[in-house]
Protein backbone atom coordinates (compact mmCIF):
# COMPACT_ATOMS: atom_id res chain seq x y z
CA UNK A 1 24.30 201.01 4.31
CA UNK A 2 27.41 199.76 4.66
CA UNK A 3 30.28 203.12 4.18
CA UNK A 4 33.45 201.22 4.35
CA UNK A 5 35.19 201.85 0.98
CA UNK A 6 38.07 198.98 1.51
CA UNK A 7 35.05 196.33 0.95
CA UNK A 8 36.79 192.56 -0.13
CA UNK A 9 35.01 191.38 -2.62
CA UNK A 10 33.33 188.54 -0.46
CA UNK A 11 32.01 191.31 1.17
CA UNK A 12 30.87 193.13 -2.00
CA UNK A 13 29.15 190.20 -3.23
CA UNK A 14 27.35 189.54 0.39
CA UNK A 15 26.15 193.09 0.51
CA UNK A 16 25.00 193.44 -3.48
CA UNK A 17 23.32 189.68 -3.05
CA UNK A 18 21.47 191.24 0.28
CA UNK A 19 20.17 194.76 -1.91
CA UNK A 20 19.51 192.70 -5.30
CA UNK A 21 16.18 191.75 -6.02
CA UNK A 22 15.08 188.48 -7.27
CA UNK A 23 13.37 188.87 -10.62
CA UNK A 24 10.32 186.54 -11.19
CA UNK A 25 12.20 184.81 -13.95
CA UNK A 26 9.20 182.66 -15.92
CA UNK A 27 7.06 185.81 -15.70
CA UNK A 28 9.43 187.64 -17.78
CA UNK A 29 10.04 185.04 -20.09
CA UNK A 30 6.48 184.33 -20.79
CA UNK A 31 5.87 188.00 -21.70
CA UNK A 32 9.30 188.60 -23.31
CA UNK A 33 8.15 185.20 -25.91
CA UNK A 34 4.58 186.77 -26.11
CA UNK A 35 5.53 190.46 -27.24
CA UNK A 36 8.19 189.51 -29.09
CA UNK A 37 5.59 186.88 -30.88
CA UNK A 38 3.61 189.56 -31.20
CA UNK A 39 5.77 191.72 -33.02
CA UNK A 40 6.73 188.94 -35.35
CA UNK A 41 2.91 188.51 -35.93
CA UNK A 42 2.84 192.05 -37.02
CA UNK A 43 5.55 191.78 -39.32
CA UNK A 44 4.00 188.38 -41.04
CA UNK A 45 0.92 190.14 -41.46
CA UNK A 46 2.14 192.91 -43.13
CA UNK A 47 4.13 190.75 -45.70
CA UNK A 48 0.70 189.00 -46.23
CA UNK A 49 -0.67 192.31 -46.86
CA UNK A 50 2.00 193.46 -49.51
CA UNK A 51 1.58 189.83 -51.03
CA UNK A 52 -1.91 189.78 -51.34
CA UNK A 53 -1.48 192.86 -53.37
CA UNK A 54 0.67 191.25 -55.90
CA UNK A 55 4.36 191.98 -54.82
CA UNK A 56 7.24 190.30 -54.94
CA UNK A 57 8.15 188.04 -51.99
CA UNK A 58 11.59 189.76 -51.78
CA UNK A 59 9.98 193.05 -52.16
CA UNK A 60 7.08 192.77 -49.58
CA UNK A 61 9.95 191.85 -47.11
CA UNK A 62 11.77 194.48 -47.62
CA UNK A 63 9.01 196.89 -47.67
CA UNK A 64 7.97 195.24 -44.29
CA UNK A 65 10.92 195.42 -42.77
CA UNK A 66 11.21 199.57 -43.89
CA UNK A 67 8.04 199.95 -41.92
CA UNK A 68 8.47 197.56 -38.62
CA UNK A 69 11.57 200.08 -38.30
CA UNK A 70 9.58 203.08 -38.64
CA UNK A 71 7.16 201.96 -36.16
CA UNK A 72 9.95 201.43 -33.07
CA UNK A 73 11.57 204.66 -34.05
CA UNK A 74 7.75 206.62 -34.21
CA UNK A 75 6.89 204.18 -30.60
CA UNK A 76 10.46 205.43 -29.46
CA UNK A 77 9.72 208.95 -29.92
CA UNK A 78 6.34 208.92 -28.24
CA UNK A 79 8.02 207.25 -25.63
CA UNK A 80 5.82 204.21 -26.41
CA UNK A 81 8.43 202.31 -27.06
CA UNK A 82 10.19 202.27 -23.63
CA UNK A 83 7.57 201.17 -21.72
CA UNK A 84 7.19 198.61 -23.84
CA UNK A 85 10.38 197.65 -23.08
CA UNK A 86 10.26 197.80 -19.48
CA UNK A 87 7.71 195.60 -20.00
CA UNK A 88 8.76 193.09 -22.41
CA UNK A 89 12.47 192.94 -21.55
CA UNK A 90 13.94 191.10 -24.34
CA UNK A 91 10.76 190.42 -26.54
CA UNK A 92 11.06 193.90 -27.43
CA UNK A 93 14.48 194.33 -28.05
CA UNK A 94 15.20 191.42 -30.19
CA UNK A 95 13.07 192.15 -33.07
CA UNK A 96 13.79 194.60 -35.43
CA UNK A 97 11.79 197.07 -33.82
CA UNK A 98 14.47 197.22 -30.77
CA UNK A 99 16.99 197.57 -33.23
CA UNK A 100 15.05 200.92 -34.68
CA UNK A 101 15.02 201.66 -30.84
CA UNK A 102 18.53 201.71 -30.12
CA UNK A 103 19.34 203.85 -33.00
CA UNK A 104 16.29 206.44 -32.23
CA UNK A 105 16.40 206.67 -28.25
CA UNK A 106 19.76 208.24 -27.92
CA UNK A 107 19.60 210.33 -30.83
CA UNK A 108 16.13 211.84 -28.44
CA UNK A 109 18.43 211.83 -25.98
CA UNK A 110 21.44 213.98 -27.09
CA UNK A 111 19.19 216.07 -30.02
CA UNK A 112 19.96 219.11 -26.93
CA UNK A 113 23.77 219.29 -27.69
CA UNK A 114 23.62 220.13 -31.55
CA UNK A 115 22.67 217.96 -34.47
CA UNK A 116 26.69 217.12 -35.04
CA UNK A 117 27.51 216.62 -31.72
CA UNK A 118 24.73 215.65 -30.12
CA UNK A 119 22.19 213.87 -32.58
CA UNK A 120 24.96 212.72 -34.63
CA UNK A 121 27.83 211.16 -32.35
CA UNK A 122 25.44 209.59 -30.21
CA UNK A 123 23.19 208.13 -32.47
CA UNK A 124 24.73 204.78 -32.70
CA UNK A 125 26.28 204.96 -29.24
CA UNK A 126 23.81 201.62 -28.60
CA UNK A 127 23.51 199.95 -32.19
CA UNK A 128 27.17 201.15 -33.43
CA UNK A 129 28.79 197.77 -32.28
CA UNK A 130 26.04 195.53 -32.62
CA UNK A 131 26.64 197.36 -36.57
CA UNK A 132 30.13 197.09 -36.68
CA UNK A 133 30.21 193.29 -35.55
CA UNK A 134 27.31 192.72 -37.95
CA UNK A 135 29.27 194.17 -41.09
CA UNK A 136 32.49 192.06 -39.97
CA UNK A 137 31.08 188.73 -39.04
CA UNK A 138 29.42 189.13 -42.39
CA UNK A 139 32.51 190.03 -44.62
CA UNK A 140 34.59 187.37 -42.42
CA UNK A 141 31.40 184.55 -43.47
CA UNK A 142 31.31 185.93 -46.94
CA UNK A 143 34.95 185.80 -47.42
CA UNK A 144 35.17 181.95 -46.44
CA UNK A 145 32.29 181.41 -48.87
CA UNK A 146 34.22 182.81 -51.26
CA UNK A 147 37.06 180.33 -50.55
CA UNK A 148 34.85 177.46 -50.46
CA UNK A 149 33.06 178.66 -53.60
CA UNK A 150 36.36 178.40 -55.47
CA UNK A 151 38.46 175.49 -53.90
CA UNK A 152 35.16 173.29 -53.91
């Protein structure tokens, strides 16, 4: 290993390209489109369920999406979840199962330190932006609606 601190960054780049392995790019993508189907399949199937039985269509998918975010946080805290991920790459983050993930993991994670400080203010350490860009990209969409609603 190369020690020398005062690295350029052609050099940096050289030695990182040297250590980095390649990853087998179509592999992953097959598996990441095939568990991530997967998931999806889940979720259809238990909106089929709930319709079968006579619900709404709006209220089957909500109660479906209730319990696809139950299952990543439950798989999360078996530690299911994470190899799953490991696995899947992107297929299982994407759905809303990886969502449920990102919420639950660190909240395992930091449940040692205290339920304030620990469970609590690192809980959305992961999902907090992806949340706060989600709640402004929606008010900035819903506020041009709005405009267009009444101009148009």
């Amino acid at each position: 290993m190369n020690t020398n601190i005062d690295m350029s960054n052609k050099e940096y780049s050289d030695y990182v390209e040297k250590k980095a392995t390649n990853s087998p790019l179509l592999k992953n993508i097959f598996w990441a489109f095939l568990v991530g189907g997967i998931i999806c399949m889940i979720g259809q199937a238990i909106t089929d369920v709930f319709l079968k039985f006579g619900f709404p269509k709006e209220q089957a998918s909500t109660y479906t999406t209730i319990i696809l975010i139950f299952l990543g946080a439950f798989l999360t805290s078996i530690n299911l979840y994470s190899k799953l991920g490991k696995f899947a790459g992107a297929g299982s983050v994407i759905p809303i199962t990886g969502f449920s993930n990102s919420v639950v993991a660190p909240a395992i994670e930091f449940k040692t330190e205290g339920y304030i400080l620990g469970l609590g203010a690192n809980m959305f350490k992961i999902a907090g932006p992806v949340l706060v860009y989600g709640v402004t990209s929606s008010i900035i969409v819903g506020f041009f609606y709005w405009l267009i609603k009444i101009f148009l």
